[in-house]
N, C-alpha and C. Protein backbone atom coordinates (compact mmCIF):
# COMPACT_ATOMS: atom_id res chain seq x y z
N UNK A 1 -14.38 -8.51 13.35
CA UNK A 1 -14.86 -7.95 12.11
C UNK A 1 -16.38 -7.82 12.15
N UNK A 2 -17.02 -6.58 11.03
CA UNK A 2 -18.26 -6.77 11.23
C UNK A 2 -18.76 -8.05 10.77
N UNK A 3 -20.11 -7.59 10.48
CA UNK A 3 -21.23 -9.05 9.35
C UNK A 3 -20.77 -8.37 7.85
N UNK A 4 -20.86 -9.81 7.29
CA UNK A 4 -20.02 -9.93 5.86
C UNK A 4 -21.05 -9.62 5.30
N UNK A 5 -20.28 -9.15 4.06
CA UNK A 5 -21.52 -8.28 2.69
C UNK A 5 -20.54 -9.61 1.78
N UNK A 6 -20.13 -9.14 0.73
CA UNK A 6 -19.98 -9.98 -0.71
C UNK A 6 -18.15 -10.18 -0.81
N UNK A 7 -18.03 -10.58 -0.89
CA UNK A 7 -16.76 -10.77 -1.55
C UNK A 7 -15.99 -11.33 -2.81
N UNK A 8 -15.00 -11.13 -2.95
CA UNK A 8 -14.37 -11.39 -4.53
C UNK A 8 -12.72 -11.85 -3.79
N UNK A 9 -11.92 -12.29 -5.09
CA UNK A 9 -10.71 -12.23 -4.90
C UNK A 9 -10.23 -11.64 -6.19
N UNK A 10 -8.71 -11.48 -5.25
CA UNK A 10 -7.93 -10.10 -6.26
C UNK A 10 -6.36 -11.01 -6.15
N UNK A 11 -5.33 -10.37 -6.99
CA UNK A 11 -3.90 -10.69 -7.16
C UNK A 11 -3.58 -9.78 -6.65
N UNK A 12 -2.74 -10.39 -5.73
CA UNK A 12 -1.48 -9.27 -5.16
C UNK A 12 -0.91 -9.53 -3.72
N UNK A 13 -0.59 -8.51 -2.90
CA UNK A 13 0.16 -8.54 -1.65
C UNK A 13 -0.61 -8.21 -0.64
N UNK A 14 -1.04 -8.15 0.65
CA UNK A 14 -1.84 -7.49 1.21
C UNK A 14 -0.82 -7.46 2.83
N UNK A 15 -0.27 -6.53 3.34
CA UNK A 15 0.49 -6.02 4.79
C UNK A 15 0.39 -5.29 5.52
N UNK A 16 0.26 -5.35 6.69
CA UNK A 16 0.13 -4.48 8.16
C UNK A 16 1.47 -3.60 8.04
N UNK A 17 1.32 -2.71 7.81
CA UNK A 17 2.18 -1.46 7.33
C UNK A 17 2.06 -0.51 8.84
N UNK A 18 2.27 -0.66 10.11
CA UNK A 18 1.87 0.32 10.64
C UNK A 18 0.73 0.37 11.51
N UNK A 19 -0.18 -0.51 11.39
CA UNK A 19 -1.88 -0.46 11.66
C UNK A 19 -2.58 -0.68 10.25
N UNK A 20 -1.57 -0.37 9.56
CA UNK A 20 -2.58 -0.05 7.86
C UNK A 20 -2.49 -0.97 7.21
N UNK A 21 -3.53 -1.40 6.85
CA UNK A 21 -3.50 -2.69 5.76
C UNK A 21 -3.02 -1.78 4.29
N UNK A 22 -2.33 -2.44 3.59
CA UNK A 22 -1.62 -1.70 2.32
C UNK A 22 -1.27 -3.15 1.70
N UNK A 23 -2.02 -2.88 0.23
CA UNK A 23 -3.06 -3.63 -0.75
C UNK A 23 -1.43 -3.21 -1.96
N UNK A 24 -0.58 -4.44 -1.97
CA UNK A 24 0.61 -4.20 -3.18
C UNK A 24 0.06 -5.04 -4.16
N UNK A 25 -0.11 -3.77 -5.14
CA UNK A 25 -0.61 -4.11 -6.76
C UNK A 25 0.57 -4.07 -7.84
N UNK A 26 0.03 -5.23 -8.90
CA UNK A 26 1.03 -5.00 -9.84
C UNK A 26 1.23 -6.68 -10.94
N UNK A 27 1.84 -6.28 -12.43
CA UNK A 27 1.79 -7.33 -12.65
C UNK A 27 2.36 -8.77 -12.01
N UNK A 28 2.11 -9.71 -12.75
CA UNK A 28 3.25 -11.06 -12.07
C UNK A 28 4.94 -10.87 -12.18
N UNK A 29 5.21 -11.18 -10.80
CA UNK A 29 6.88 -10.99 -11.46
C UNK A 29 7.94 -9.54 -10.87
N UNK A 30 6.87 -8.37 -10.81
CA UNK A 30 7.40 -6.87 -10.67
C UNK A 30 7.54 -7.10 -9.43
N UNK A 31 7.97 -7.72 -8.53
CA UNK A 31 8.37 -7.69 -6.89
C UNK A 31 7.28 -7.17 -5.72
N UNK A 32 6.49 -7.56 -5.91
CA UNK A 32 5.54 -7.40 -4.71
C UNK A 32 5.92 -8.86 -3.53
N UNK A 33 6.32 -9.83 -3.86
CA UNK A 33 6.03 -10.76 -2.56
C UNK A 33 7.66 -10.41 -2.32
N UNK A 34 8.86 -9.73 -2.60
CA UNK A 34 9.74 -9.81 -2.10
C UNK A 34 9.87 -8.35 -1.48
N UNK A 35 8.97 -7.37 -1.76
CA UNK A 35 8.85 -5.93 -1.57
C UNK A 35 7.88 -6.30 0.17
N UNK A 36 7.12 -7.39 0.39
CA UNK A 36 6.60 -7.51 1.62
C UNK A 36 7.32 -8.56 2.22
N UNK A 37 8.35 -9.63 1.55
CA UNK A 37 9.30 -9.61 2.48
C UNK A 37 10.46 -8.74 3.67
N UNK A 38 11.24 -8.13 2.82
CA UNK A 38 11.59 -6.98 3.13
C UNK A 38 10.73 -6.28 4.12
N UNK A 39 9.87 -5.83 4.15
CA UNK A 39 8.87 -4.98 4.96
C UNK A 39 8.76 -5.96 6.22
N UNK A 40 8.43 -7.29 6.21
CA UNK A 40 8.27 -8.45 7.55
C UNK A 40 9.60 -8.59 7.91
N UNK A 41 10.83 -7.83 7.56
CA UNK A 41 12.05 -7.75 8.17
C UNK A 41 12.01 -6.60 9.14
N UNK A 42 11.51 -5.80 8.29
CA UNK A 42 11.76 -4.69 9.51
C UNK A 42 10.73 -4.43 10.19
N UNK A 43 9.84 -5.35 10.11
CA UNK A 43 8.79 -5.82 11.50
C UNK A 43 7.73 -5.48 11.27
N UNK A 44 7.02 -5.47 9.91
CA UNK A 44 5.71 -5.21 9.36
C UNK A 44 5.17 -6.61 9.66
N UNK A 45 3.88 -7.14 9.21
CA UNK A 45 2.86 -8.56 9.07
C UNK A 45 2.41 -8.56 7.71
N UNK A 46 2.67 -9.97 7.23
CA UNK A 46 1.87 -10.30 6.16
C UNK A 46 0.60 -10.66 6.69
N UNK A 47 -0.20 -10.55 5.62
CA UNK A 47 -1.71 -11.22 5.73
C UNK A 47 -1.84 -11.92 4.50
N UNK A 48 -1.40 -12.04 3.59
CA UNK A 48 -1.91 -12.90 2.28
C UNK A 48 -0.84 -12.54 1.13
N UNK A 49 -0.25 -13.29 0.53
CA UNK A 49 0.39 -13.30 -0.90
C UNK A 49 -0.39 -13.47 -1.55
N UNK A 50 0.11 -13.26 -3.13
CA UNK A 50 -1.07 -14.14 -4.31
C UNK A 50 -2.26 -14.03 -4.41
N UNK A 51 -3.50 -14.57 -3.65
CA UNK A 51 -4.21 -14.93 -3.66
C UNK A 51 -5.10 -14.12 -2.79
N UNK A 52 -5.55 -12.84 -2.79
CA UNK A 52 -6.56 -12.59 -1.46
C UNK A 52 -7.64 -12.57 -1.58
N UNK A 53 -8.25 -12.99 -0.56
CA UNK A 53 -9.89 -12.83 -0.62
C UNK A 53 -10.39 -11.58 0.24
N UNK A 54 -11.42 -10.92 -0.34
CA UNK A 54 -11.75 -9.17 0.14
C UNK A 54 -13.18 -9.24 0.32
N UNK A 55 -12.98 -9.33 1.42
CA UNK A 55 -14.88 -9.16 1.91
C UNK A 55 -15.37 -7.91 1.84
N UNK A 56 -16.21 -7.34 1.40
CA UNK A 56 -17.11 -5.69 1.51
C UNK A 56 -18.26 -5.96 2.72
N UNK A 57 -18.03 -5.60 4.31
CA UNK A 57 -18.82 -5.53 5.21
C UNK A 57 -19.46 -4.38 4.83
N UNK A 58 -20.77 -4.66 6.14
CA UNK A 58 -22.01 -3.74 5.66
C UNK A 58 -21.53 -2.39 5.30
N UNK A 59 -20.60 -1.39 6.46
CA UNK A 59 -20.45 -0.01 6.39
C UNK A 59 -19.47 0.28 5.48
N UNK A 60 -18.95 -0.28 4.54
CA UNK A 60 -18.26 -0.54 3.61
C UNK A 60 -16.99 -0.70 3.38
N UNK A 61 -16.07 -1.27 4.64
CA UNK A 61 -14.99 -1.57 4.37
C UNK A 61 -14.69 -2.90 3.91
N UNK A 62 -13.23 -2.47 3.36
CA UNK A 62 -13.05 -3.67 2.65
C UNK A 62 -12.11 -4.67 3.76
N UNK A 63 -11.73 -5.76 3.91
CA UNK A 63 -11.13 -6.29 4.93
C UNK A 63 -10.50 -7.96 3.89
N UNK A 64 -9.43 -7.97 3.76
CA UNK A 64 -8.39 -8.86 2.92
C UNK A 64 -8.08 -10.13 3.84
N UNK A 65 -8.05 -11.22 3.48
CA UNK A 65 -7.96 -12.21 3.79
C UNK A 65 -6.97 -13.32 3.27
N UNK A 66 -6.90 -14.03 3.87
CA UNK A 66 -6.00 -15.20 3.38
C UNK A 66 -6.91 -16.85 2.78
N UNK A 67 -6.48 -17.12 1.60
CA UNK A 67 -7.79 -18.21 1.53
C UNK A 67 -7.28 -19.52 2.44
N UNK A 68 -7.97 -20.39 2.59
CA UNK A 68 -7.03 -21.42 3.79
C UNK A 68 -5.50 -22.32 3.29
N UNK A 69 -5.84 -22.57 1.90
CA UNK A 69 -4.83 -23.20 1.45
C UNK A 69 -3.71 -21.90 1.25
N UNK A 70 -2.49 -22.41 1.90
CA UNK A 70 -1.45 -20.81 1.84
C UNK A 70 -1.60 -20.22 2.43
N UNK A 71 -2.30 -20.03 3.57
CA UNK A 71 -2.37 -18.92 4.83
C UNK A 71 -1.18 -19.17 5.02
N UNK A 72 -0.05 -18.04 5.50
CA UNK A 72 1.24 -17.41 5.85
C UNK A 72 2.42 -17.97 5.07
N UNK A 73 1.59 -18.28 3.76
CA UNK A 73 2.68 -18.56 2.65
C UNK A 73 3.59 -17.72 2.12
N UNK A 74 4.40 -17.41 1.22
CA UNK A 74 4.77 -16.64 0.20
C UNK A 74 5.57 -17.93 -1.02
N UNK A 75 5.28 -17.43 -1.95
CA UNK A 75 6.70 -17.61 -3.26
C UNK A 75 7.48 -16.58 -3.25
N UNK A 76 8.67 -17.03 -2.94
CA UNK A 76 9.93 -16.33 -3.24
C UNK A 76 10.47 -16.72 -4.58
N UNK A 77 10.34 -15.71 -5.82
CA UNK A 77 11.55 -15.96 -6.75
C UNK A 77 12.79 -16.49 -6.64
N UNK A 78 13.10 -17.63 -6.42
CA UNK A 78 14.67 -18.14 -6.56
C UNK A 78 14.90 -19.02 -5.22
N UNK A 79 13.82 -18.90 -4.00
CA UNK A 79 13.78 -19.19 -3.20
C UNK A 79 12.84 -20.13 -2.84
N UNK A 80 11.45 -20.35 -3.58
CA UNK A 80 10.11 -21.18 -3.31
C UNK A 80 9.52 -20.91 -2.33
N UNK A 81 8.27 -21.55 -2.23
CA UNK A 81 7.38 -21.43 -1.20
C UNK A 81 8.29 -20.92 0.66
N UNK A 82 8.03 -20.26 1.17
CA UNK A 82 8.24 -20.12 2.35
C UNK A 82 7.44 -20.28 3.05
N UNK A 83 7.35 -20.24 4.52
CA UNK A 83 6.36 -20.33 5.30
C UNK A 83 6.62 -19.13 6.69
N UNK A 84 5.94 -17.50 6.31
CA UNK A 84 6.44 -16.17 7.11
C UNK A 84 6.14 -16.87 8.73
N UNK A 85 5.17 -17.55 9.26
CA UNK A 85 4.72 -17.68 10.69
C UNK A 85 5.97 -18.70 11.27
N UNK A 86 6.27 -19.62 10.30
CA UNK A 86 7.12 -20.59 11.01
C UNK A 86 9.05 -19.41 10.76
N UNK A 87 9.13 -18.98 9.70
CA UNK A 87 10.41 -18.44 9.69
C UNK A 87 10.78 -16.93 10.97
N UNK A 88 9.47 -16.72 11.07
CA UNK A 88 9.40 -15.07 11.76
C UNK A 88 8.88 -14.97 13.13
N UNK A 89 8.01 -15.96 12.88
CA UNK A 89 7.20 -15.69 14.24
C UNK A 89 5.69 -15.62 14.23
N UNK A 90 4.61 -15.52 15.19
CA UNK A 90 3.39 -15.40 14.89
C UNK A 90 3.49 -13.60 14.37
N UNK A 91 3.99 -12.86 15.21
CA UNK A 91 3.85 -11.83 15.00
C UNK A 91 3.86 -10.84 13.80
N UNK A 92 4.61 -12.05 12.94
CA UNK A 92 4.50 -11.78 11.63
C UNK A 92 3.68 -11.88 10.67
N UNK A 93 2.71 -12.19 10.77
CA UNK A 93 1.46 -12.24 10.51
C UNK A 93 0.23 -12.13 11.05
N UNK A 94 -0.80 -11.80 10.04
CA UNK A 94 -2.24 -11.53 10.43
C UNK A 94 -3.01 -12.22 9.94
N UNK A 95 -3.61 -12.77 10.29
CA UNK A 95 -5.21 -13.63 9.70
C UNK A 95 -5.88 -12.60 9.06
N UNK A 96 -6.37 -11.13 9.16
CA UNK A 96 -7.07 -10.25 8.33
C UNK A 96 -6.86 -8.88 8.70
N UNK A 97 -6.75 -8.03 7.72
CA UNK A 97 -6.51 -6.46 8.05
C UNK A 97 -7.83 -5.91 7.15
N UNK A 98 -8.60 -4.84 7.40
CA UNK A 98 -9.06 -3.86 6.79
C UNK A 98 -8.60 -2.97 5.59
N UNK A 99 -8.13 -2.88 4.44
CA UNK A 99 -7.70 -2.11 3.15
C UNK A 99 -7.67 -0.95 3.71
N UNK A 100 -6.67 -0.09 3.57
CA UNK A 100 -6.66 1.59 3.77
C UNK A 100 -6.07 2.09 2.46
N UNK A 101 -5.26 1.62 2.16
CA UNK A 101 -4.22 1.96 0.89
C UNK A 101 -4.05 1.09 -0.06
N UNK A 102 -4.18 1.24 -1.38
CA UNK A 102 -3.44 0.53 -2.26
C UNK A 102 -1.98 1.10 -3.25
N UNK A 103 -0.96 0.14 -3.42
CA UNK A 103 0.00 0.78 -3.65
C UNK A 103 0.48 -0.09 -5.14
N UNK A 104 0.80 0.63 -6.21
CA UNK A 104 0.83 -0.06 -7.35
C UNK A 104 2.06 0.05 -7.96
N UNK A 105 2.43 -1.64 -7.83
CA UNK A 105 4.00 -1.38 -9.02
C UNK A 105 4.04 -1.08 -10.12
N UNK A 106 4.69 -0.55 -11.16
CA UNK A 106 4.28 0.12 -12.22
C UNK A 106 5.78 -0.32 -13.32
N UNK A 107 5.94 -0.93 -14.40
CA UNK A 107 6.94 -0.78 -15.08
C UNK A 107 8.24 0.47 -15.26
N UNK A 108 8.89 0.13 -15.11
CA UNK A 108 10.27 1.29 -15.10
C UNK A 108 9.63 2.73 -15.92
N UNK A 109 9.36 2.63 -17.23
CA UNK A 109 9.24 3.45 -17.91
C UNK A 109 7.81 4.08 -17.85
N UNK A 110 6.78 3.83 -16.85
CA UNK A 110 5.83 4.28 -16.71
C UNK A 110 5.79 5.54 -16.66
N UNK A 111 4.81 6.60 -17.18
CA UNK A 111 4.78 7.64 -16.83
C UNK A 111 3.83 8.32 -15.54
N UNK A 112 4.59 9.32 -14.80
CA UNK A 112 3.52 9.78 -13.71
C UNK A 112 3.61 10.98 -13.56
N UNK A 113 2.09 11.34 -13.58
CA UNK A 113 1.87 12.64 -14.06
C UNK A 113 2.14 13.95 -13.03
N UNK A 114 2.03 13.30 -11.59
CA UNK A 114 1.97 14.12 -10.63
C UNK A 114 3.15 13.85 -9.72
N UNK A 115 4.20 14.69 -9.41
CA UNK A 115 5.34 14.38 -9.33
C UNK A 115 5.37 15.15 -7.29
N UNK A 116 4.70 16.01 -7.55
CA UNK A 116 4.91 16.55 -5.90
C UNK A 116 3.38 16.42 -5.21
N UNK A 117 2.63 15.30 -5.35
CA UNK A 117 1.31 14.83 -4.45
C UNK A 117 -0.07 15.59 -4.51
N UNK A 118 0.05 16.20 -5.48
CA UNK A 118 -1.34 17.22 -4.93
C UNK A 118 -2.37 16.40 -5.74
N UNK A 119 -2.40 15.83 -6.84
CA UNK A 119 -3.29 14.79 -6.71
C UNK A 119 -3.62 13.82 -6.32
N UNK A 120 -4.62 13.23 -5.82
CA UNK A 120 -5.16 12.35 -5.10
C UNK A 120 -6.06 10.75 -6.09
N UNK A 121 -4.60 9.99 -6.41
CA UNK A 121 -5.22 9.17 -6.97
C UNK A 121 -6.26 7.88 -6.29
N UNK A 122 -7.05 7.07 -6.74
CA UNK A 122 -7.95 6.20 -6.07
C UNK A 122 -7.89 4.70 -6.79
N UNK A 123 -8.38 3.53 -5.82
CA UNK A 123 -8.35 2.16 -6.62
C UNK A 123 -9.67 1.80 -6.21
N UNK A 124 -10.45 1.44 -7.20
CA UNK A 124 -11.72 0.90 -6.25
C UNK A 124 -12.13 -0.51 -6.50
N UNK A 125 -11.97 -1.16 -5.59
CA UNK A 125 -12.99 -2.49 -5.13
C UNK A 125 -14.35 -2.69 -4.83
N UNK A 126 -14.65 -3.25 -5.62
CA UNK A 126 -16.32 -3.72 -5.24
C UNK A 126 -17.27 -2.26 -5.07
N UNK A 127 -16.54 -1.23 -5.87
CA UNK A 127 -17.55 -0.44 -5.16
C UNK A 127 -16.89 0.92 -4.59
N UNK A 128 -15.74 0.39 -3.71
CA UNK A 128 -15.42 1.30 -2.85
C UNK A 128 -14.17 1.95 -3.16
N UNK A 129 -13.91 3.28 -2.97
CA UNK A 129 -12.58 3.62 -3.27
C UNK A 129 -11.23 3.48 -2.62
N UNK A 130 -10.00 3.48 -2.39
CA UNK A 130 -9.12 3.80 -1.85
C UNK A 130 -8.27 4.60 -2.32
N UNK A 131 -7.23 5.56 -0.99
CA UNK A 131 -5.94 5.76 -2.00
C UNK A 131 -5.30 5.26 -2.41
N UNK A 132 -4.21 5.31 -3.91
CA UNK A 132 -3.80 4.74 -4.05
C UNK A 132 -2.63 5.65 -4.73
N UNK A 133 -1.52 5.06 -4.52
CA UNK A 133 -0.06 5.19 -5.00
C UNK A 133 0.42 4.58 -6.09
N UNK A 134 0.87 5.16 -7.21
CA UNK A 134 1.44 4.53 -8.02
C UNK A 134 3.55 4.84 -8.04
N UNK A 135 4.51 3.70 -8.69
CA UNK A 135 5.35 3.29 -7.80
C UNK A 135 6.14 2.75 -8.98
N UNK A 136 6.82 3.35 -9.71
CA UNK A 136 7.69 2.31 -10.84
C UNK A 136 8.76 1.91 -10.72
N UNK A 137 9.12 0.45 -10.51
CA UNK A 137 10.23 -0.22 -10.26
C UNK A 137 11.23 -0.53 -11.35
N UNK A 138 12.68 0.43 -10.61
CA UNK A 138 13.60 0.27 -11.11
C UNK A 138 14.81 -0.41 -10.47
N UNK A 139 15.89 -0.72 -10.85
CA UNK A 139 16.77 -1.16 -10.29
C UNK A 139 17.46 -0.24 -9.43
N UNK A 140 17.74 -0.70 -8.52
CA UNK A 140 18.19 -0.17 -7.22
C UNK A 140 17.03 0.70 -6.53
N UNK A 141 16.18 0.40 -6.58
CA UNK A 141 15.19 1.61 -5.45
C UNK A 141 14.58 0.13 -4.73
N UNK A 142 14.72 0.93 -3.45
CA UNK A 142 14.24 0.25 -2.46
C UNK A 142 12.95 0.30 -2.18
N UNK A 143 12.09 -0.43 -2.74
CA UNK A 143 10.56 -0.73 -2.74
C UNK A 143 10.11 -0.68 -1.26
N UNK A 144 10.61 -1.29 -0.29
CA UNK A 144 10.39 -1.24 0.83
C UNK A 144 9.89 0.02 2.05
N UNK A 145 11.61 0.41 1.59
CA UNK A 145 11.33 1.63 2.06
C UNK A 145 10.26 2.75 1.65
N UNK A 146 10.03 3.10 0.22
CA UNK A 146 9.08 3.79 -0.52
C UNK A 146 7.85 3.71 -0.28
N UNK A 147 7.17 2.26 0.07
CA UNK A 147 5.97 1.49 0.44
C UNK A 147 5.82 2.04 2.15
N UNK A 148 7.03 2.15 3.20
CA UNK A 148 6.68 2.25 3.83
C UNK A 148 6.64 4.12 4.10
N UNK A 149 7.27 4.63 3.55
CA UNK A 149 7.08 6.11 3.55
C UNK A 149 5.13 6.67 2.92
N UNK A 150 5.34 5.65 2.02
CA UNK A 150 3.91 6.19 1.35
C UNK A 150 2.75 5.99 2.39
N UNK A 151 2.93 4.74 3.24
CA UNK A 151 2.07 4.30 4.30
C UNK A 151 2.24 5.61 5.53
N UNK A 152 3.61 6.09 6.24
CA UNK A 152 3.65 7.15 6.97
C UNK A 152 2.85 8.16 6.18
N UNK A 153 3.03 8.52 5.14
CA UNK A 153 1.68 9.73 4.48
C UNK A 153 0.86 9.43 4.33
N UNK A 154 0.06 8.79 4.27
CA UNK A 154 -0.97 8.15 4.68
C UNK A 154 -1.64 8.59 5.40
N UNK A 155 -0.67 8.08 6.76
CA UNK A 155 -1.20 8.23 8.38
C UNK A 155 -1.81 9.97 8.61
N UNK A 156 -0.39 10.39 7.49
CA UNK A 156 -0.05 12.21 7.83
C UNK A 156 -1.25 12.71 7.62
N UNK A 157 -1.90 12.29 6.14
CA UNK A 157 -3.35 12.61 5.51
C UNK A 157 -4.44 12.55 6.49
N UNK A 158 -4.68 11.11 6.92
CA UNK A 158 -5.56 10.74 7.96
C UNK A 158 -5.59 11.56 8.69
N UNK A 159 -4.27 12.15 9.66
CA UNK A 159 -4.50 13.24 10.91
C UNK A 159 -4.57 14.47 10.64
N UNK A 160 -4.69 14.64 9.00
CA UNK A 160 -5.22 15.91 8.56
C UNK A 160 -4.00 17.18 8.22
N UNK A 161 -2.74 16.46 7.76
CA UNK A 161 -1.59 16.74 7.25
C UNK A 161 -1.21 16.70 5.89
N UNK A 162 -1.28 17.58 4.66
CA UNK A 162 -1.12 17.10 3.42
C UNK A 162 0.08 17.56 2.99
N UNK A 163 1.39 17.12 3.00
CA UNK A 163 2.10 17.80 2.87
C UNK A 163 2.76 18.81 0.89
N UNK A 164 1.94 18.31 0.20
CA UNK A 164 2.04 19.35 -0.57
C UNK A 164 0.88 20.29 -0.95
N UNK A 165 -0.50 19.98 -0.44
CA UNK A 165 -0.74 21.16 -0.20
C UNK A 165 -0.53 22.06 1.10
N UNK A 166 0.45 21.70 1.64
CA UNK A 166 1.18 22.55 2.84
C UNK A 166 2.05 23.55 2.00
N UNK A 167 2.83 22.50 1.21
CA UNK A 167 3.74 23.57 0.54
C UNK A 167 3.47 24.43 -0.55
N UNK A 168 2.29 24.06 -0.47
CA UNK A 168 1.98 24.95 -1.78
C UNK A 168 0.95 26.17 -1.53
N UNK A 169 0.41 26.11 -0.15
CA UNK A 169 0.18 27.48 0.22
C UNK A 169 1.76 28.10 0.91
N UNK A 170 2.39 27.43 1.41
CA UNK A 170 3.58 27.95 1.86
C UNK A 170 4.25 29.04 0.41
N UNK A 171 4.04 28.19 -0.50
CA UNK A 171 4.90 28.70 -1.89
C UNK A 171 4.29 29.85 -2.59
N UNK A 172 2.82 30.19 -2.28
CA UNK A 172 1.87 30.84 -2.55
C UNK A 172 1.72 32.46 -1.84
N UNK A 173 2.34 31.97 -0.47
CA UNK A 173 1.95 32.98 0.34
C UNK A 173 3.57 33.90 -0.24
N UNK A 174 4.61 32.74 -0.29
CA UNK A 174 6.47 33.60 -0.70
C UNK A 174 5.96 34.16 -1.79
N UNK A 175 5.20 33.81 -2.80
CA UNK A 175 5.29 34.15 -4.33
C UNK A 175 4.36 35.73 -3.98
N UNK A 176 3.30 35.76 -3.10
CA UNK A 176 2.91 37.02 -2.97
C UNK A 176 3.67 38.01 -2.10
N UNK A 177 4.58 37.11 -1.37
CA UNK A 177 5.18 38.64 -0.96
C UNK A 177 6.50 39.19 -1.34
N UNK A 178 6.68 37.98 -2.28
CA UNK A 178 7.58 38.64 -3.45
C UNK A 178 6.94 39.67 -4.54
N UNK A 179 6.07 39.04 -5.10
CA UNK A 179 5.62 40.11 -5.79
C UNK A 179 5.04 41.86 -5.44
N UNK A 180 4.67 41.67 -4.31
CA UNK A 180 4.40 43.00 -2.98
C UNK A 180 5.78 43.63 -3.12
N UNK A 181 6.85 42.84 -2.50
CA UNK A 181 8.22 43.36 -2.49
C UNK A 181 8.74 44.70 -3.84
N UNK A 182 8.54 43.63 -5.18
CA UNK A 182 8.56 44.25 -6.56
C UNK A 182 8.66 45.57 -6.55
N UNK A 183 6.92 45.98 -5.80
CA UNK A 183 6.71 46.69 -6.38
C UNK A 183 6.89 48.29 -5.77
C-alpha cells in the first residue's frame, strides 16, 4: 500500500469480488454479512465485517481494512460469531483491498429511479467518490449473485464497455432507420 493520508471508520461489508474491493452498504440487519458469506462460497475474500477502517492514501484511494479485534470475523444471524480464515481457508480472506465499488442494500419498497443503467450513481468517502449501486432486498433474490453481476459491470465499465449506453445508441440508430423507412 501507499503512505497513509487520514482515515475514518464506516459500517458495513467490505469483499474481493473479482480483484475488486466492493464496499456492502446498508442498514443493520438487511443481509450484508450473509450476502458476503455466500459470495466466500463461491470463492470471493472477505476483508472486514461490521467494522471497517478506510484509510485515504496520498493519490486518493481509499483502501478498507480490518480493525485488529475481529480480523476474519463475521456475525452470522442465527449462527454467531464465525471465524471465515479458520472455516475456509487463508484464501478466504484479505488483510486489505482498495474500494472500487460501493453497493447498497436498500429496503424492499425502495424506489429506483433508473431501471436500465444509464445513470451513474456515486458514494463518497472522505472526499472521494465511487460507483455505487443501489439494490433492494426482497425475499427470494439472490443478493449474491446480483452483487456479483454488478461487480462483472463494473469490470465491463472499467474496460470501457457501458452496456446501456450501448443499447441505447443501438436503439437510436433502429429508431432512425425506422423512421427513414416511414417515409
Amino acid at each position: 500500500m501507499q503512505e497513509k493520508g487520514s482515515s475514518i471508520s464506516l459500517h458495513g461489508t467490505l469483499v474481493d469480488i473479482l480483484g475488486v474491493g466492493v464496499l456492502l452498504l446498508g442498514k443493520s440487519g438487511i443481509g450484508k454479512s450473509e450476502c458476503a458469506l455466500e459470495l466466500i462460497m463461491r470463492g470471493h475474500s472477505l476483508v472486514v465485517d461490521d467494522l471497517i477502517r478506510i484509510e485515504k492514501v496520498r493519490n486518493g484511494d481509499l483502501f478498507g481494512f480490518s480493525h485488529d479485534l475481529g480480523r476474519h470475523h463475521m456475525e452470522v444471524k442465527g449462527l454467531g460469531l464465525i471465524d471465515v480464515e479458520k472455516l475456509f481457508g487463508i484464501a478466504a480472506t484479505r488483510e486489505q483491498k482498495r474500494i472500487g465499488l460501493a453497493i447498497e442494500f436498500l429496503e424492499p419498497d425502495a424506489h429506483i429511479n433508473d431501471h436500465v443503467g444509464l445513470s451513474e450513481e456515486t458514494y463518497t468517502i472522505m472526499g472521494v467518490s465511487i460507483p455505487r449501486k443501489r439494490i433492494p432486498v426482497r425475499p427470494g433474490r439472490n443478493l449474491a449473485a446480483l452483487v456479483e453481476v454488478a461487480t462483472r459491470d463494473y469490470l465491463l465499465k472499467q474496460g470501457g464497455y457501458h452496456v446501456a449506453r450501448e443499447f441505447e445508441k443501438e436503439l437510436l440508430v433502429a429508431l432512425k432507420k425506422k423512421g427513414l423507412d416511414e417515409m
